[in-house]
N, C-alpha and C. Protein backbone atom coordinates (compact mmCIF):
# COMPACT_ATOMS: atom_id res chain seq x y z
N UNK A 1 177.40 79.39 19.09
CA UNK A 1 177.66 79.61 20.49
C UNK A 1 176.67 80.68 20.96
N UNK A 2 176.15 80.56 21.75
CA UNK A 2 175.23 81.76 23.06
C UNK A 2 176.23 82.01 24.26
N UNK A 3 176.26 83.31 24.27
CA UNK A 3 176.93 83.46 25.83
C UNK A 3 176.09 84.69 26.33
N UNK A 4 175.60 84.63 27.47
CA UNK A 4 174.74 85.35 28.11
C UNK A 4 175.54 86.36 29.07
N UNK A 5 175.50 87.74 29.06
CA UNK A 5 176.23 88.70 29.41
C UNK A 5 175.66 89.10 30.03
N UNK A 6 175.74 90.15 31.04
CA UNK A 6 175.18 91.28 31.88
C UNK A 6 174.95 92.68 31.11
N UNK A 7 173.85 93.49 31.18
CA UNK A 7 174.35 94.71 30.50
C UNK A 7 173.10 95.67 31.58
N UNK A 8 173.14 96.93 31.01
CA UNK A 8 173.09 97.83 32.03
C UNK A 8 171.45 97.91 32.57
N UNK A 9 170.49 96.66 31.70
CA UNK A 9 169.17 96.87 32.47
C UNK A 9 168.97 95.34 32.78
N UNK A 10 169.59 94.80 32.53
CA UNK A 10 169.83 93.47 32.83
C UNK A 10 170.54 92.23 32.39
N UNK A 11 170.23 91.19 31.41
CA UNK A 11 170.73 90.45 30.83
C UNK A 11 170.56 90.19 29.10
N UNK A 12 171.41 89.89 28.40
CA UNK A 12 171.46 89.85 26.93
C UNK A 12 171.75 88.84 26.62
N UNK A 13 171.46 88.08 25.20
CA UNK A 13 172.23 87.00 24.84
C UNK A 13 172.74 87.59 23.79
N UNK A 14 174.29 87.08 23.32
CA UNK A 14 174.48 86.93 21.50
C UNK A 14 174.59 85.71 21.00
N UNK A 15 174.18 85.36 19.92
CA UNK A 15 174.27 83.98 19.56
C UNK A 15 174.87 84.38 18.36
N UNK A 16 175.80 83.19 18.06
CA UNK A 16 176.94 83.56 17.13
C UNK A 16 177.77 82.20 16.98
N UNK A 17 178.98 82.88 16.52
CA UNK A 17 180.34 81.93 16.86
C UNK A 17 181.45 82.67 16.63
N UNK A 18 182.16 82.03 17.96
CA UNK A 18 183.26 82.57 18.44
C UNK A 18 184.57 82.95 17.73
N UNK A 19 184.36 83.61 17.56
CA UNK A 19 185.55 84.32 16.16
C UNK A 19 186.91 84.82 16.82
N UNK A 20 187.16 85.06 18.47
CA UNK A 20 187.88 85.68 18.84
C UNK A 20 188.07 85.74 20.63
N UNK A 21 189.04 85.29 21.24
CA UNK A 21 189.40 85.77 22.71
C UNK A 21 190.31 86.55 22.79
N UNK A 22 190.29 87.49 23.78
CA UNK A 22 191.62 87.59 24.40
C UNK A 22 191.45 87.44 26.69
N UNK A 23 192.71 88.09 27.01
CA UNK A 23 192.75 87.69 28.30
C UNK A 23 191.19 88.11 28.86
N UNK A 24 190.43 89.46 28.11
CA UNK A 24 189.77 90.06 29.15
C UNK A 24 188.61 90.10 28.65
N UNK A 25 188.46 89.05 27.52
CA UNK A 25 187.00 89.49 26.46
C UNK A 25 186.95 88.41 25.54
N UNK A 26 185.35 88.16 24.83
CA UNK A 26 185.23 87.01 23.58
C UNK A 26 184.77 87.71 22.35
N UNK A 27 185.22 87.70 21.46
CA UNK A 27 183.93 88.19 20.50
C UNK A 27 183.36 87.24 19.57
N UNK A 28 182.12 87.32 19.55
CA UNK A 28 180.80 86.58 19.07
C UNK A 28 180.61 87.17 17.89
N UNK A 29 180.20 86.92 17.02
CA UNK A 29 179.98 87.39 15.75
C UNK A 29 178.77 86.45 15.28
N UNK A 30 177.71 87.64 14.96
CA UNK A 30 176.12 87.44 15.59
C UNK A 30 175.92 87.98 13.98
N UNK A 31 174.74 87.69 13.53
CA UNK A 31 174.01 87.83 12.07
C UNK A 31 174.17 89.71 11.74
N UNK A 32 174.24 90.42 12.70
CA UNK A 32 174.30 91.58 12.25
C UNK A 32 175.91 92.10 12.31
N UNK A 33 176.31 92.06 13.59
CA UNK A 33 178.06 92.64 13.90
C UNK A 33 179.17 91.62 14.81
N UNK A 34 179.65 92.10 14.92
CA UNK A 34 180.83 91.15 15.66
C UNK A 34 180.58 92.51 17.48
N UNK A 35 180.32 91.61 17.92
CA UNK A 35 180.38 91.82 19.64
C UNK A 35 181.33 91.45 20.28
N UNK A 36 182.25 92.94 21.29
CA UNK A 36 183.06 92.02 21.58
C UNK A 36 182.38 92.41 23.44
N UNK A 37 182.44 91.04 24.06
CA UNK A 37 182.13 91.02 26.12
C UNK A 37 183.10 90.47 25.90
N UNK A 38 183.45 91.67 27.26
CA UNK A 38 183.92 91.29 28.04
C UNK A 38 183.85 90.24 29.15
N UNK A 39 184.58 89.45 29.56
CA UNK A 39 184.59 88.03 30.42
C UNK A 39 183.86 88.61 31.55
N UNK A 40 184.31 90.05 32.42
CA UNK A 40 183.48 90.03 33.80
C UNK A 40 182.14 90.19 33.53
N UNK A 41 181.92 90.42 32.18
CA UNK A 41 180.41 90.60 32.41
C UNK A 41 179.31 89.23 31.90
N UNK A 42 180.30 87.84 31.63
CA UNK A 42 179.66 87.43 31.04
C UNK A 42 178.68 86.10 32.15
N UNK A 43 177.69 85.57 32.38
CA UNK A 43 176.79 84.78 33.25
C UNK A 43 177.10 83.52 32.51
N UNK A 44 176.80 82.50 31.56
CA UNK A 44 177.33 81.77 30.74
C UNK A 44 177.19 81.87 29.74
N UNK A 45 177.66 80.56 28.67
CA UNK A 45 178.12 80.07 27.62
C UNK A 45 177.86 78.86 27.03
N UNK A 46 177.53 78.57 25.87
CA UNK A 46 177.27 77.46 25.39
C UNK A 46 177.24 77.21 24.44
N UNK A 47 177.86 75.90 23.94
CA UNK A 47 177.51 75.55 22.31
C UNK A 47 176.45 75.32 21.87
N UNK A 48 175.92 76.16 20.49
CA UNK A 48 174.83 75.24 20.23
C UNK A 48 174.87 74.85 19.08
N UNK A 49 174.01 73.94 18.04
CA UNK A 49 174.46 73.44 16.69
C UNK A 49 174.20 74.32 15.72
N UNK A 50 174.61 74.66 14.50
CA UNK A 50 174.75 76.07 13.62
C UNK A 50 173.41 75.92 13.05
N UNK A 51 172.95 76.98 12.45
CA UNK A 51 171.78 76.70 12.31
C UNK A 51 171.23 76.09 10.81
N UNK A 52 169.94 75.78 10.75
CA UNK A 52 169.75 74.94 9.37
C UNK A 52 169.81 75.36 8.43
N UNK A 53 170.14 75.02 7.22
CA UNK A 53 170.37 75.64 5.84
C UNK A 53 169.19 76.44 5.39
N UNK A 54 169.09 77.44 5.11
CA UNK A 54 168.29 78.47 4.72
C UNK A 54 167.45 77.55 3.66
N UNK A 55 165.96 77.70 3.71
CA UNK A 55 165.07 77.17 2.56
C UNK A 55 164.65 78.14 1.09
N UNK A 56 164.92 77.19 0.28
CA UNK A 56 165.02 78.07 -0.75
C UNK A 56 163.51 78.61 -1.32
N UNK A 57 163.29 79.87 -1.79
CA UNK A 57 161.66 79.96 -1.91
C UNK A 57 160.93 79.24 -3.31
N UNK A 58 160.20 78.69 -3.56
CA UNK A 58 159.61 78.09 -4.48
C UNK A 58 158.83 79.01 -5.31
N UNK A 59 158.77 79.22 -6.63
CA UNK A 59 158.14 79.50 -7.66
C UNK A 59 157.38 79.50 -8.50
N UNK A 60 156.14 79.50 -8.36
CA UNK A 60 155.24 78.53 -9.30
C UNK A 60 155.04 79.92 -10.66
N UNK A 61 155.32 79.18 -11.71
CA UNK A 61 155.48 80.13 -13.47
C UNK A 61 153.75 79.53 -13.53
N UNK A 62 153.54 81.25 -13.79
CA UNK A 62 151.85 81.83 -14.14
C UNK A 62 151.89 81.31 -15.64
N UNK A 63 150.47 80.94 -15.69
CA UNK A 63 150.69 80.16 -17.00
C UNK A 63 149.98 81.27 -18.25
């Protein structure tokens, strides 16, 4: 999920997934912390698809 918020120099996104509402707020839980916006501040919202499976690094053995 992305939900695009207001904040005090302009606009933010968190991209995440939605771990949590209540009446006056969502929290997003984003690769570093769990965010919680509030609803008045938020511009929109959207699903998006999770992201792709991490690639694993390859190894080449020194001969």
């Amino acid at each position: 999920m992305v939900v695009r918020y207001r904040i005090e120099d302009g606009l933010t996104d968190a991209l995440g997934y939605l771990v949590g509402t209540t009446e006056g707020s969502c929290t997003i839980r984003t690769r570093t912390a769990d965010v919680e916006i509030p609803l008045a501040m938020v511009i929109a919202a959207k699903e998006v698809p999770p992201p792709p499976p991490r690639r694993q690094s390859v190894r080449v053995a020194a001969d």
